[in-house]
N, C-alpha and C. Protein backbone atom coordinates (compact mmCIF):
# COMPACT_ATOMS: atom_id res chain seq x y z
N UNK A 1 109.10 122.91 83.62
CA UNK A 1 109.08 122.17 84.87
C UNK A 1 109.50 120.73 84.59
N UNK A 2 110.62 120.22 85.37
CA UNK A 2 110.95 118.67 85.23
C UNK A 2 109.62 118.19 85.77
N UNK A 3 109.76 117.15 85.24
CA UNK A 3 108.69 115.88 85.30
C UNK A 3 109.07 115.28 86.73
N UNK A 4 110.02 115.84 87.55
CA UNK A 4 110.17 114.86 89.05
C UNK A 4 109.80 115.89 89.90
N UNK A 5 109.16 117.42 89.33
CA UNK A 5 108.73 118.44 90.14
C UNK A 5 107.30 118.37 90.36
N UNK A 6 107.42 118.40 91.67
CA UNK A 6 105.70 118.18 92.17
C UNK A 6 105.22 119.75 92.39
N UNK A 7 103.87 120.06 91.18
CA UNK A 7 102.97 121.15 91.24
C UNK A 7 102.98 121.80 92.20
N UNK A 8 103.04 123.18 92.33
CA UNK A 8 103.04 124.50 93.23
C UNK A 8 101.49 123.53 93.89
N UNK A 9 101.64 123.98 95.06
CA UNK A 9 100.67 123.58 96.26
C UNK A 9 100.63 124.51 97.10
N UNK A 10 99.24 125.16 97.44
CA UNK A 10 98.24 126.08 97.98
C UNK A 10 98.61 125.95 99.39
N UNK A 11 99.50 125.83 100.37
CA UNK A 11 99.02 124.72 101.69
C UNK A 11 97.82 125.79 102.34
N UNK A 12 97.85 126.61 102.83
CA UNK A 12 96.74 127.04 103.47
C UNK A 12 95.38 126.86 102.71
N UNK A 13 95.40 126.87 101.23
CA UNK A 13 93.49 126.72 101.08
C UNK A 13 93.67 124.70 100.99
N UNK A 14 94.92 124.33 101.65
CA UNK A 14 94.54 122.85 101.57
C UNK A 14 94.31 122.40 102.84
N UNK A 15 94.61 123.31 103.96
CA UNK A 15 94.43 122.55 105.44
C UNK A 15 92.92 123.35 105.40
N UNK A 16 92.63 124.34 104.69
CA UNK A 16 91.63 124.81 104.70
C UNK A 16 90.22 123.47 104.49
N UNK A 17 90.60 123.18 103.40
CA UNK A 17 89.79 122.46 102.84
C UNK A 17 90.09 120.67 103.37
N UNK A 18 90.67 120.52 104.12
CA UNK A 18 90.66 119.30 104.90
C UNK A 18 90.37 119.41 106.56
N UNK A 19 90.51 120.72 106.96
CA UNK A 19 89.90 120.73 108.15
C UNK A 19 87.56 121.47 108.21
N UNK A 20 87.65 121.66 107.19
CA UNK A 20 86.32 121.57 106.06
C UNK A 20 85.79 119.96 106.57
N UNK A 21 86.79 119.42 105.83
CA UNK A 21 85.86 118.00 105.29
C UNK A 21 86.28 117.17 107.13
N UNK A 22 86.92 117.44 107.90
CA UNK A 22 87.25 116.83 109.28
C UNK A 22 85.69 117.39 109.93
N UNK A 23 85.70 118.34 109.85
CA UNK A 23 84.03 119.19 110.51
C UNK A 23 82.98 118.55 109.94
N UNK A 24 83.10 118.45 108.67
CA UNK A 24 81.75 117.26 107.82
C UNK A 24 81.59 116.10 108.43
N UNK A 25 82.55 115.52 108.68
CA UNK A 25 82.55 114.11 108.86
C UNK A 25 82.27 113.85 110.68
N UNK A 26 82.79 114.59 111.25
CA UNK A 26 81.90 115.03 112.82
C UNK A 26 82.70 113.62 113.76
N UNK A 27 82.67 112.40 112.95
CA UNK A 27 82.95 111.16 114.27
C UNK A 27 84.31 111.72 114.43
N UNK A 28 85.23 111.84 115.36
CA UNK A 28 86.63 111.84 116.17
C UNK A 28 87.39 110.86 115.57
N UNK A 29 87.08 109.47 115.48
CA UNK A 29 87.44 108.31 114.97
C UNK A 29 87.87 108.33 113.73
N UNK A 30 86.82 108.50 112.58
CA UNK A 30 86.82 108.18 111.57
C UNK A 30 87.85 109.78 110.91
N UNK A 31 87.34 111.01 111.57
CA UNK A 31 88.46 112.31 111.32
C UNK A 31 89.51 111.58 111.78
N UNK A 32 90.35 111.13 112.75
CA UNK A 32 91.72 110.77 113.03
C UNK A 32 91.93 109.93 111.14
N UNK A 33 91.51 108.96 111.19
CA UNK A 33 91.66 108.01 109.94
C UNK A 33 91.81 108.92 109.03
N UNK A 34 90.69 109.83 108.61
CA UNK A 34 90.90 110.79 107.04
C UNK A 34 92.41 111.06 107.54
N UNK A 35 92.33 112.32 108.11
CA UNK A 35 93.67 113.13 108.80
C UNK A 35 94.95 112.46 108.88
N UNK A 36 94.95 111.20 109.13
CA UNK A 36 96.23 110.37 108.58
C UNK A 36 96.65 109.73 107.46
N UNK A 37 95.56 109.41 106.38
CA UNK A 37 95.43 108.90 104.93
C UNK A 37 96.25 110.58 104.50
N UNK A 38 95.20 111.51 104.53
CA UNK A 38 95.65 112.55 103.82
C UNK A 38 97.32 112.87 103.76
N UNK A 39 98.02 112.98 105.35
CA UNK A 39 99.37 113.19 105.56
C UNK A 39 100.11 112.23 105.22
N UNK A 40 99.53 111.25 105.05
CA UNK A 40 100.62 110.13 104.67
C UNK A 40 100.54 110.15 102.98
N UNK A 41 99.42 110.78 102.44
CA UNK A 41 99.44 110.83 100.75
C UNK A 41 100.05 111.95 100.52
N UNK A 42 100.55 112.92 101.37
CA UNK A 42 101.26 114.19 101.06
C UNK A 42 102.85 113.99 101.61
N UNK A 43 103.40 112.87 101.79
CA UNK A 43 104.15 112.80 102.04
C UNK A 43 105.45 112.59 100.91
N UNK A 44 106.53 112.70 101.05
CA UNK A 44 107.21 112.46 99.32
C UNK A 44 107.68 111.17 99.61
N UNK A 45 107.28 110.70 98.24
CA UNK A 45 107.61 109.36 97.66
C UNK A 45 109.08 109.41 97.74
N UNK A 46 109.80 108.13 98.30
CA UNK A 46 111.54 107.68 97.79
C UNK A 46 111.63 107.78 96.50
N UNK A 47 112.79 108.02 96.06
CA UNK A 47 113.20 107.58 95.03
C UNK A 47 114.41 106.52 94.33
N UNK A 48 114.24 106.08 93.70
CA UNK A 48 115.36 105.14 93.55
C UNK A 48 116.51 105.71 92.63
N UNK A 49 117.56 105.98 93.03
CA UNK A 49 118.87 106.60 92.15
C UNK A 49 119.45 105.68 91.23
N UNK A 50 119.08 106.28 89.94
CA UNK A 50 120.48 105.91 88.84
C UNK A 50 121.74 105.75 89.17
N UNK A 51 122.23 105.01 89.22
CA UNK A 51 123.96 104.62 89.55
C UNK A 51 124.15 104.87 87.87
């Protein structure tokens, strides 16, 4: 595996386990906040190209 390949990822036991922790956390508010940290940390990083 190259080193710019991001790890095989589960998605269903991961919405699993973040709509889990959205039910824990119960406020509307503070779930919107997790729920957008999370998608925005699963999002892919730019990269900058070698010329």
């Amino acid at each position: 595996m190259d080193s710019n390949t991001p790890p095989h990822m589960d998605f269903n036991q991961f919405r699993k386990e973040v709509e889990a922790r959205l039910r824990q956390i119960g406020n509307p508010r503070v779930s919107s906040a997790f729920a957008l940290r999370v998608a925005l940390a699963n999002l892919p990083m730019p990269v900058r190209q070698k010329t």
